[in-house]
N, C-alpha and C. Protein backbone atom coordinates (compact mmCIF):
# COMPACT_ATOMS: atom_id res chain seq x y z
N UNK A 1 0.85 -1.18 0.00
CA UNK A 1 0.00 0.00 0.00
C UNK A 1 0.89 1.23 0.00
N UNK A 2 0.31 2.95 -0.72
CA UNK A 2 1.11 3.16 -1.15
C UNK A 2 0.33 4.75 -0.88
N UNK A 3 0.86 5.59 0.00
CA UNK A 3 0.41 6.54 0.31
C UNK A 3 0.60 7.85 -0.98
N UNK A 4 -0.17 8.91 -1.65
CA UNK A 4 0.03 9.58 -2.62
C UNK A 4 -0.40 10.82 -1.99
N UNK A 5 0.84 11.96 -2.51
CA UNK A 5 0.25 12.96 -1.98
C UNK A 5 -0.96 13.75 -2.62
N UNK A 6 -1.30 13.38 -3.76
CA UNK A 6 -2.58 13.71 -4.00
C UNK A 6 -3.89 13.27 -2.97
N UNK A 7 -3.62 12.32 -2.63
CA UNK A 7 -4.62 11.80 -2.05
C UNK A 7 -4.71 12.18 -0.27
N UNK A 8 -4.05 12.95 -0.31
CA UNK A 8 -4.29 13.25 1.25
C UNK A 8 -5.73 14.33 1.38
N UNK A 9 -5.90 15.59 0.49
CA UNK A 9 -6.75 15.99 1.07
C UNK A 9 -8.27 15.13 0.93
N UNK A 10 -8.49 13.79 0.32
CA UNK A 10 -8.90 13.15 0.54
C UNK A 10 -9.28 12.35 1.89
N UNK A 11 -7.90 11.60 2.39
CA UNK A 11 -7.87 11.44 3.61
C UNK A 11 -8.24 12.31 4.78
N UNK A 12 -8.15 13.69 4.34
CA UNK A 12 -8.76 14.41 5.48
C UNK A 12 -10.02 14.99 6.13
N UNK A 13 -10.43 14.77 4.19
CA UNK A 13 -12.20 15.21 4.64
C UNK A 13 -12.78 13.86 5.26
N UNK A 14 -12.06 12.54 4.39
CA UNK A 14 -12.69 11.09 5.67
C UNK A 14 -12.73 11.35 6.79
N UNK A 15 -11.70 11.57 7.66
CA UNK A 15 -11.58 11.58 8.83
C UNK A 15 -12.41 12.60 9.26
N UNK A 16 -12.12 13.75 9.15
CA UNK A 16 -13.11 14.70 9.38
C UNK A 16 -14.87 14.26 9.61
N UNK A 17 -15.23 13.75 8.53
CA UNK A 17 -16.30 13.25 8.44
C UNK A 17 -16.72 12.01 9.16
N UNK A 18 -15.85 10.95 9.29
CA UNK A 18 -15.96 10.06 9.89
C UNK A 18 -16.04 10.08 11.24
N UNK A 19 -15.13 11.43 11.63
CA UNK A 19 -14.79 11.03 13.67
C UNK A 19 -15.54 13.04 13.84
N UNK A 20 -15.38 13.53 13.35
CA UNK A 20 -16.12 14.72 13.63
C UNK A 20 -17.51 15.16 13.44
N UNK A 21 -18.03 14.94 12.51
CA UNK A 21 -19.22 15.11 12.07
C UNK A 21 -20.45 14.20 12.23
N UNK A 22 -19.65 12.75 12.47
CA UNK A 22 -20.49 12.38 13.23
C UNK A 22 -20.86 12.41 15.04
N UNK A 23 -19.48 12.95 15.28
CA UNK A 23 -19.75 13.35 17.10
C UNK A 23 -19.17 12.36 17.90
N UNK A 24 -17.91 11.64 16.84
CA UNK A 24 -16.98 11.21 17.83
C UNK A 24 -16.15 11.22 18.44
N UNK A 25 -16.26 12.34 17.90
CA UNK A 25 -14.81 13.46 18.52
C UNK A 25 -14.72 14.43 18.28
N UNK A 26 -14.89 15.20 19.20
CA UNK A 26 -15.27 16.62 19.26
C UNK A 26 -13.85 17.78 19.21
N UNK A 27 -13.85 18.52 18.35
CA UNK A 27 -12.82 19.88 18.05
C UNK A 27 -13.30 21.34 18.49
N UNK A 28 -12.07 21.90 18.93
CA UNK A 28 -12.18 23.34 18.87
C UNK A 28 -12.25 24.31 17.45
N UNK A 29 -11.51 23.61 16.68
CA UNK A 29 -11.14 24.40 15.80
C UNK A 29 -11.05 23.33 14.41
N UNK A 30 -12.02 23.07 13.93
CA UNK A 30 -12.21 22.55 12.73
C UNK A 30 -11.27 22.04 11.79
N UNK A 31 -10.62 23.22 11.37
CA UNK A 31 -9.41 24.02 10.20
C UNK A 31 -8.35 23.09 10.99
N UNK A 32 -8.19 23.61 12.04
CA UNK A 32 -6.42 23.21 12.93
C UNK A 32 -6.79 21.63 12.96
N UNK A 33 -7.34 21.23 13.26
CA UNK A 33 -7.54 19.70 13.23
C UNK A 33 -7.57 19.15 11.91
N UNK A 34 -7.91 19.61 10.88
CA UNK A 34 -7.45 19.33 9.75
C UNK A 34 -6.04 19.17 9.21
N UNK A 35 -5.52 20.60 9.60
CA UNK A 35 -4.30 20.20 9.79
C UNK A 35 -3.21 19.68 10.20
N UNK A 36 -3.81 19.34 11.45
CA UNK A 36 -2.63 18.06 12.24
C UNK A 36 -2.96 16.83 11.82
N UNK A 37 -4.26 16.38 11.41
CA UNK A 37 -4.02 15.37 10.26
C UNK A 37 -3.51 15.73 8.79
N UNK A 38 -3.73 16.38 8.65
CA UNK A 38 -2.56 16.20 6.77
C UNK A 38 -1.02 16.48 7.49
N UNK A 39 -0.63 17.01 8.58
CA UNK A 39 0.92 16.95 9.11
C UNK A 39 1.55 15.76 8.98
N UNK A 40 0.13 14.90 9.46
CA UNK A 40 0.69 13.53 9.95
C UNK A 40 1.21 12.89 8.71
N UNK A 41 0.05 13.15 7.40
CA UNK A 41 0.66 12.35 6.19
C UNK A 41 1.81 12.62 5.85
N UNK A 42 1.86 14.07 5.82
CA UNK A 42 2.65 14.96 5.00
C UNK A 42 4.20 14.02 6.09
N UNK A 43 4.25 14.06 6.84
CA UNK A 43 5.26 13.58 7.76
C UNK A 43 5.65 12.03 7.36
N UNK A 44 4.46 11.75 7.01
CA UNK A 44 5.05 10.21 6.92
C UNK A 44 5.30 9.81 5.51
N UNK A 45 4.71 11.16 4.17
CA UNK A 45 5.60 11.24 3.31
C UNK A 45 7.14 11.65 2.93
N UNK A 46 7.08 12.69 3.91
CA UNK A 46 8.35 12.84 4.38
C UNK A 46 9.53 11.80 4.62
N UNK A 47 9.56 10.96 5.56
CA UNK A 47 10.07 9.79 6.45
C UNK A 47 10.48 9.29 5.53
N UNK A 48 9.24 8.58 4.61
CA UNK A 48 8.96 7.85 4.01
C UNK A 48 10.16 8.02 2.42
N UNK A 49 10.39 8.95 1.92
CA UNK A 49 11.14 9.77 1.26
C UNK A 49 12.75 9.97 1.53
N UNK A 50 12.85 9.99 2.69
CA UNK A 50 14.12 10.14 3.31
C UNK A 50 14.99 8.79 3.24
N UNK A 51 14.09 8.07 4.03
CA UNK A 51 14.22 6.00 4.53
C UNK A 51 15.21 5.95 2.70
N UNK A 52 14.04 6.25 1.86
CA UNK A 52 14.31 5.55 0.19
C UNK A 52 15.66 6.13 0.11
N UNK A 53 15.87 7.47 0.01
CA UNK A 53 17.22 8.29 -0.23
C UNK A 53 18.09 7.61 0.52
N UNK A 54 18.53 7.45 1.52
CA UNK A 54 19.45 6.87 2.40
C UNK A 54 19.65 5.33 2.29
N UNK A 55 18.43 4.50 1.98
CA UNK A 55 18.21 3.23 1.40
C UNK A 55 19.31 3.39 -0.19
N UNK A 56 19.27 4.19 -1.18
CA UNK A 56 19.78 4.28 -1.99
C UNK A 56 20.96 4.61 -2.00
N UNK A 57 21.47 5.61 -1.27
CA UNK A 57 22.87 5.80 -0.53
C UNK A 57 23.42 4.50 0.29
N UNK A 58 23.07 3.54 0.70
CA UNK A 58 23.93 2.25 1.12
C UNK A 58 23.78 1.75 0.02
N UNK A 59 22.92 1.77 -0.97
CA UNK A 59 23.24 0.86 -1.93
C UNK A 59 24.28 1.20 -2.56
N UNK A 60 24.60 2.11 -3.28
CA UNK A 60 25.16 3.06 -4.06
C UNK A 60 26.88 3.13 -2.70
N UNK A 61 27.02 3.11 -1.57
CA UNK A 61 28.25 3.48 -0.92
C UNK A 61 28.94 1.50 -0.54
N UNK A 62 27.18 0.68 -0.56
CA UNK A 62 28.20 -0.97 -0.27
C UNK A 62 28.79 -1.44 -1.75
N UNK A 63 28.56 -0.56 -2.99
CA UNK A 63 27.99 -1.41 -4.23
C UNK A 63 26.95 -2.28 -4.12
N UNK A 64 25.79 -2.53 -3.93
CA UNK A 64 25.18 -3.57 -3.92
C UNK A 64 24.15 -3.25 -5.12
N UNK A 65 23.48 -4.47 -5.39
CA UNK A 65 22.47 -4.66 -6.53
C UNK A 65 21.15 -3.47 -6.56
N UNK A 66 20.30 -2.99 -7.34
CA UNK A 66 19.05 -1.86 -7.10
C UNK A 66 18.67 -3.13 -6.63
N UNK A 67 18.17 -4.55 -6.84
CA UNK A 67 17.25 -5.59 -6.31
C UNK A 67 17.25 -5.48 -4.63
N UNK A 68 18.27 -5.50 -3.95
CA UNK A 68 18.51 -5.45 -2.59
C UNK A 68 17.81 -3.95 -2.31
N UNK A 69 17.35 -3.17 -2.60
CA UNK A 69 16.73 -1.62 -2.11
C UNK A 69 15.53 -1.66 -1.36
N UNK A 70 14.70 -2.66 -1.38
CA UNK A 70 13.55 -3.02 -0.65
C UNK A 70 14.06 -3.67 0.49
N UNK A 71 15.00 -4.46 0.66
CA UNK A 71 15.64 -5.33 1.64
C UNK A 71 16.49 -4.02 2.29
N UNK A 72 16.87 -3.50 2.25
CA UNK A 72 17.40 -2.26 2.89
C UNK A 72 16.51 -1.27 3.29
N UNK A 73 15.58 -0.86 3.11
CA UNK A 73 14.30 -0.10 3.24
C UNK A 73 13.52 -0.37 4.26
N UNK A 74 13.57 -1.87 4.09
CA UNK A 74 13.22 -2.26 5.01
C UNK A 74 13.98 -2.43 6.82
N UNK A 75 15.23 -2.34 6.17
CA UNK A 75 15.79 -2.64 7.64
C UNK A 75 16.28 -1.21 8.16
N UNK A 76 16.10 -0.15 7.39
CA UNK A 76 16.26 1.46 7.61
C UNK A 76 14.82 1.80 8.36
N UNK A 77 13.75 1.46 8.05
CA UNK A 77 12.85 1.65 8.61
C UNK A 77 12.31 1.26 9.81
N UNK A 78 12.65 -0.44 9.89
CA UNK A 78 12.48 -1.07 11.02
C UNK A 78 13.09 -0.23 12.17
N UNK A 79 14.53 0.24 11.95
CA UNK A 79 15.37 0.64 12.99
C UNK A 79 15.13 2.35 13.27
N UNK A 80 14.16 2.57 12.53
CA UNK A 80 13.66 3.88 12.68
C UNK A 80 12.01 4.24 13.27
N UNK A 81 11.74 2.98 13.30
CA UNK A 81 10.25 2.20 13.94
C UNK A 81 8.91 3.17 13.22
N UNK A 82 9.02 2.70 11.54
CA UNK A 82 8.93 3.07 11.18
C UNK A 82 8.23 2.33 10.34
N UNK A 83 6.95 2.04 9.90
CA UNK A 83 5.96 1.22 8.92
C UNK A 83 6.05 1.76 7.21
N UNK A 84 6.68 0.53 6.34
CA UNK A 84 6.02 0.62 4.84
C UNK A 84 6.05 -0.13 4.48
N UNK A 85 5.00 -0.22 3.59
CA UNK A 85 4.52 -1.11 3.08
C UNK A 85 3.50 -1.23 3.83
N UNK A 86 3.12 -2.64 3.89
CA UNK A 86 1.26 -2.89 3.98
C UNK A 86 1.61 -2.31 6.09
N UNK A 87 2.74 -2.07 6.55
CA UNK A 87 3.15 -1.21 7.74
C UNK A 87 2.71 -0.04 8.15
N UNK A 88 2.80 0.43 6.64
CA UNK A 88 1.77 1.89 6.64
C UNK A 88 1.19 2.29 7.61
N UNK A 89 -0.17 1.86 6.61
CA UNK A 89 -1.24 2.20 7.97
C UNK A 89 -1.38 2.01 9.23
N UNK A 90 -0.92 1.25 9.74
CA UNK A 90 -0.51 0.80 11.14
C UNK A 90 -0.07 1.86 12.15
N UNK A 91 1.35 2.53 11.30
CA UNK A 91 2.17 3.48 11.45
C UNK A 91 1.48 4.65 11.35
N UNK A 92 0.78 5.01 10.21
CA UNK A 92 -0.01 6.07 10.04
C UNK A 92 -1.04 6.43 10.84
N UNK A 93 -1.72 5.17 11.54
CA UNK A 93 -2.92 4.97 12.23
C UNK A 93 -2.25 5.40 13.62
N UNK A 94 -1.39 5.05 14.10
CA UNK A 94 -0.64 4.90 15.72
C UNK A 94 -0.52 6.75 15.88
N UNK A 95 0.34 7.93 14.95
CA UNK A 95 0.48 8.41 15.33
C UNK A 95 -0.80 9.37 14.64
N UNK A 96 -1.83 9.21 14.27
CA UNK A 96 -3.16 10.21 14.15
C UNK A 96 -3.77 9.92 15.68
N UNK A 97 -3.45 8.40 16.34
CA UNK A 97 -4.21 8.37 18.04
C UNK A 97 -2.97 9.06 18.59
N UNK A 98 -2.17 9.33 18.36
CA UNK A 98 -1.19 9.84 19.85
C UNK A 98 -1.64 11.47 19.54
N UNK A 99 -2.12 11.93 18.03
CA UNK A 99 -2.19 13.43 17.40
C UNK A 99 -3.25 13.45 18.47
N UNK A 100 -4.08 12.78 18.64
CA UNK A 100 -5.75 13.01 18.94
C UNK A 100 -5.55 12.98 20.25
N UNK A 101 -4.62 12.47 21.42
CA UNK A 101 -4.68 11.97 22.27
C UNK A 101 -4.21 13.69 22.88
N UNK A 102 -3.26 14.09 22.19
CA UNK A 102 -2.46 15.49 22.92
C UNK A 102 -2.82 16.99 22.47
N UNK A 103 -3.13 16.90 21.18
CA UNK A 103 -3.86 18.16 20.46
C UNK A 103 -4.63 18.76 21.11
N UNK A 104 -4.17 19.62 21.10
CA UNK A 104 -4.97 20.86 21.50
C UNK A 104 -6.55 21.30 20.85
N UNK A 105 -6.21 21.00 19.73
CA UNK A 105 -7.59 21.34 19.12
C UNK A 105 -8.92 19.90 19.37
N UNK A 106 -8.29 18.92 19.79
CA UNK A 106 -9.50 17.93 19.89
C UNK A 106 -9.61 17.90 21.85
N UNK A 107 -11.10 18.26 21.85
CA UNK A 107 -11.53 18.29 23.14
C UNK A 107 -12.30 17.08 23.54
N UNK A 108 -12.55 16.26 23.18
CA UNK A 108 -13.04 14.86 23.65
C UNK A 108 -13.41 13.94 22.77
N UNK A 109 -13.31 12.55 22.90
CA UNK A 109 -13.41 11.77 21.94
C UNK A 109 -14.07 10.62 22.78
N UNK A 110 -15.19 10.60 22.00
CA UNK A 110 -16.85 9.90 22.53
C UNK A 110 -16.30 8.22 22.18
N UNK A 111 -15.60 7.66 21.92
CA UNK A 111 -15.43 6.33 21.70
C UNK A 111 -13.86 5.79 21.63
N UNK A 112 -13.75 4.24 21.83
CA UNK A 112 -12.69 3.87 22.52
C UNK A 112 -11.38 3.46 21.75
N UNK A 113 -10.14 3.67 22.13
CA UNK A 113 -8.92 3.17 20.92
C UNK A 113 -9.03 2.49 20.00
N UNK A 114 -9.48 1.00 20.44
CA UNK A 114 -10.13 -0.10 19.62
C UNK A 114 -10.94 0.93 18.26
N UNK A 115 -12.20 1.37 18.68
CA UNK A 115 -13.24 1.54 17.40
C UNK A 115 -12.69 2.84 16.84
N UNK A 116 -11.57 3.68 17.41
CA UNK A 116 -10.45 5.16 16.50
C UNK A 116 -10.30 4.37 15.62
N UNK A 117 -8.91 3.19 15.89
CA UNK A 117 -8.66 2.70 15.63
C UNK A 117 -8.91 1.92 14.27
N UNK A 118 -9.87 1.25 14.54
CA UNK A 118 -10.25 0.97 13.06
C UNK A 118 -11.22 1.02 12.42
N UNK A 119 -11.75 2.53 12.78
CA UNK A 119 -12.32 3.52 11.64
C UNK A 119 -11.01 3.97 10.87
N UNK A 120 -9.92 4.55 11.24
CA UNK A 120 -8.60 5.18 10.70
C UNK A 120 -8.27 4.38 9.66
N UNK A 121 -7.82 3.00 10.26
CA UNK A 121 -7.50 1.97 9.53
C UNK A 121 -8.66 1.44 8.71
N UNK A 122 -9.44 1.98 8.40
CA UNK A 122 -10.00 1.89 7.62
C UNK A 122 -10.12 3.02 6.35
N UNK A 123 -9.95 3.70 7.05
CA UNK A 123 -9.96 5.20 5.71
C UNK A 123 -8.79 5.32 5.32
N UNK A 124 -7.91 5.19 5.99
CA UNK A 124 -6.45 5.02 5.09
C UNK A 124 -5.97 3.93 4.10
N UNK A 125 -7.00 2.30 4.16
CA UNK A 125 -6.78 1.35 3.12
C UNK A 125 -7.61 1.46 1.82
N UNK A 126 -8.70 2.12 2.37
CA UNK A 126 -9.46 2.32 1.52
C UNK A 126 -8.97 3.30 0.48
N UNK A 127 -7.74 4.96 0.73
CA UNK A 127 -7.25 5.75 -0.02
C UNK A 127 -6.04 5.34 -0.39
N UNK A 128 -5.72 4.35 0.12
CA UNK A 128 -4.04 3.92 -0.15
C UNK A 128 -4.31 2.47 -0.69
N UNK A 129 -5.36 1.89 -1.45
CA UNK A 129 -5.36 0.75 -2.19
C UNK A 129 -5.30 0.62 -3.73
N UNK A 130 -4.59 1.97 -3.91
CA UNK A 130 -4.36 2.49 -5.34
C UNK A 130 -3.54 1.40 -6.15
N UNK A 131 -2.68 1.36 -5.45
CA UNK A 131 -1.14 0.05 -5.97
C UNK A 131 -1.78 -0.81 -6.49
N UNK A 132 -2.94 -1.84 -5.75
CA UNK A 132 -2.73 -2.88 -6.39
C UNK A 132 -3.98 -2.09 -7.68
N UNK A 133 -4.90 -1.63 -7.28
CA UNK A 133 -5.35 -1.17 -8.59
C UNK A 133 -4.86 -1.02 -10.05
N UNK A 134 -4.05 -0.08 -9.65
CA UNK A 134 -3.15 0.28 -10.21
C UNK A 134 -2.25 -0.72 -11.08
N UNK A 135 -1.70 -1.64 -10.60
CA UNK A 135 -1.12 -2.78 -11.23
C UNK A 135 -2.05 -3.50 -11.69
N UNK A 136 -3.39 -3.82 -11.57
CA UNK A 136 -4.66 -4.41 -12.77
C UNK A 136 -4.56 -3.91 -13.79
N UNK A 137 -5.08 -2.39 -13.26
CA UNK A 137 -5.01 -1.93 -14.76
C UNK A 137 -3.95 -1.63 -15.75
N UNK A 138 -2.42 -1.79 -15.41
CA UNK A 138 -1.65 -1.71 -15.67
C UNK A 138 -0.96 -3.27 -16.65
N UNK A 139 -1.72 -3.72 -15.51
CA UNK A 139 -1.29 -5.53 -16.50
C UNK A 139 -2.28 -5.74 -17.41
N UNK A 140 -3.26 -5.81 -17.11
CA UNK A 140 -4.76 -5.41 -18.55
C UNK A 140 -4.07 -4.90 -20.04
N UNK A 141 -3.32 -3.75 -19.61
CA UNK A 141 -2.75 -3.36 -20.98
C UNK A 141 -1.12 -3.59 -21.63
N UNK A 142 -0.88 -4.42 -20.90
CA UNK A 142 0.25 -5.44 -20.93
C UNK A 142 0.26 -6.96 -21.40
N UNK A 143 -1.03 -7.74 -21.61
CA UNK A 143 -1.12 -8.36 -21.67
C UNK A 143 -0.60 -9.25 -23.19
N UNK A 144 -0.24 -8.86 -24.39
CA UNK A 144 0.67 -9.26 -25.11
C UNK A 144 2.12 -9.04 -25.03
N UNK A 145 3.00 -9.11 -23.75
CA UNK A 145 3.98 -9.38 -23.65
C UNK A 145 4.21 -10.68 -22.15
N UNK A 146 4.94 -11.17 -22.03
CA UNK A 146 5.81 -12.56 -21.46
C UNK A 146 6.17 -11.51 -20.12
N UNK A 147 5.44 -11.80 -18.87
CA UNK A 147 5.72 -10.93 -17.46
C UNK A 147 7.30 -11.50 -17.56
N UNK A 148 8.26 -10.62 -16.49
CA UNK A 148 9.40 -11.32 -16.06
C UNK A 148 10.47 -10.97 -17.57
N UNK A 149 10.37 -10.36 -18.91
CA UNK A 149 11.15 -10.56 -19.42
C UNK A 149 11.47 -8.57 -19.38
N UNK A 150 13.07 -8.34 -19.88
CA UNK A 150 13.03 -6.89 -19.99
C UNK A 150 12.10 -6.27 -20.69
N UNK A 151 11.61 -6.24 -21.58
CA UNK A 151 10.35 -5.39 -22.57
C UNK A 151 8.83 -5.22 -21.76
N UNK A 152 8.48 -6.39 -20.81
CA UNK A 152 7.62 -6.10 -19.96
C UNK A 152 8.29 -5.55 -18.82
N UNK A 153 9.40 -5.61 -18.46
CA UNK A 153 9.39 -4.35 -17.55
C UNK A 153 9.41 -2.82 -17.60
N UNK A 154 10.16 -2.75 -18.86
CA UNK A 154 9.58 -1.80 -19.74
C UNK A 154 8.78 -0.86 -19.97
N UNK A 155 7.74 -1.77 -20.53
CA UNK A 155 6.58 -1.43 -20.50
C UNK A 155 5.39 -1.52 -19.29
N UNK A 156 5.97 -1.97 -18.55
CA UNK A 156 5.30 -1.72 -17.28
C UNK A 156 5.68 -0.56 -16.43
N UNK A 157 6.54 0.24 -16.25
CA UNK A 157 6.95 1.11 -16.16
C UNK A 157 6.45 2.67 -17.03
N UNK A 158 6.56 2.29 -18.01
CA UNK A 158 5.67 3.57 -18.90
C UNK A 158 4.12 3.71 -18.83
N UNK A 159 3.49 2.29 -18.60
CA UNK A 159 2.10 2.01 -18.55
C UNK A 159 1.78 2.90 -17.29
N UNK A 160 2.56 2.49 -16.13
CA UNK A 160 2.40 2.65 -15.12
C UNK A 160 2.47 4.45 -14.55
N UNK A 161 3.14 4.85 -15.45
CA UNK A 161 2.70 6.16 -15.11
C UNK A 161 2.13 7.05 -16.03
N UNK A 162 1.67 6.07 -17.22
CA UNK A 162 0.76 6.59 -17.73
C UNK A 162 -0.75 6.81 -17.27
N UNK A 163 -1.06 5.75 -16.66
CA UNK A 163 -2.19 5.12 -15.83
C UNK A 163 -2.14 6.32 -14.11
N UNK A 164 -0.81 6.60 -13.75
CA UNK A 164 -0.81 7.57 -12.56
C UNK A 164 -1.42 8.32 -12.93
N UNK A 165 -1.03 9.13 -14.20
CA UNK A 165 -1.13 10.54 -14.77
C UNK A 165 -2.74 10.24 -14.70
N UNK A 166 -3.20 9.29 -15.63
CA UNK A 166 -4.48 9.72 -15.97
C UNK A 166 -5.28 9.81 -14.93
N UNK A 167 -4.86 8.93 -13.64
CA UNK A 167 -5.92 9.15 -12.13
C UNK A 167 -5.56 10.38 -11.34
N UNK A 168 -4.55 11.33 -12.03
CA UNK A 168 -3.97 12.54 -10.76
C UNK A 168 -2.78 11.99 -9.72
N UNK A 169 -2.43 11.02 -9.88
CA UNK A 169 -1.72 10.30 -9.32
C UNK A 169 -0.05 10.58 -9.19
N UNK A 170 0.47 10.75 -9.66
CA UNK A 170 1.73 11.21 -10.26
C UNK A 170 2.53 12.46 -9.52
């Protein structure tokens, strides 16, 4: 799963709507609570951005293969306690309850960690299930070439952000 910064002010009217408007959690200030959730994305696009750069810098300073960059990403992140991949949301979800828990702008919240919890985790899989989409429709128009050989990677690659572009994605 695959967080896009297009898609955050998305994520924010969910939440909004989901934990405010219905009266499960009550704000001072509407606007400011909006914005300490898009911080949070914006932050964990951030992170998220950094982890890859520095992931690419050991590759690039051990010599090692681009194949090993996920295997490094992964262990940059772990040690930074730090969720990606299907980790994400998890990660994403943990620090919108610690946002909610200390913020200033949220004055009470009518229901319990558990059901925050996974309402959040729920609005964040639901905006961040683009990837595999994304790769349907991407293999759909791939389908006269042999997966696994260079020309389909190729072309999976050009498809693939052709297909971004056309959803805003990109």
């Amino acid at each position: 799963m695959r967080l896009y910064a297009s898609k955050i002010p998305a994520i924010v009217d969910s939440v909004n709507r989901t934990l405010v408007d219905t009266g499960e959690l009550e704000t001072s200030n509407k606007e400011e609570f909006r914005n300490d959730v898009e911080s949070v994305l914006r932050e964990y696009l951030r992170t998220n951005r950094e982890i890859t750069e520095r992931a690419k810098d050991t590759l690039e300073h051990r010599g090692l293969a681009y194949s090993d960059l996920h295997r490094i990403r992964r262990q940059l992140a772990d040690a930074a306690d730090f969720g990606i991949g299907d980790d994400a949301v998890t990660w994403i979800t943990n620090q919108m309850l610690e946002l909610f828990m200390r913020s200033h702008w949220v004055d009470e919240i009518y229901v319990d960690d558990a059901t925050l919890r996974r309402k959040l985790k729920d609005i964040m899989r639901r905006h961040m299930q683009h990837d595999d989409d994304l790769d349907r429709e991407v293999r759909r128009h791939l389908k006269h070439l042999q997966q696994g050989t260079d020309s389909f990677e190729i072309e999976y690659h050009k498809q693939l952000e052709l297909v971004k572009r056309k959803h805003g994605l990109s």
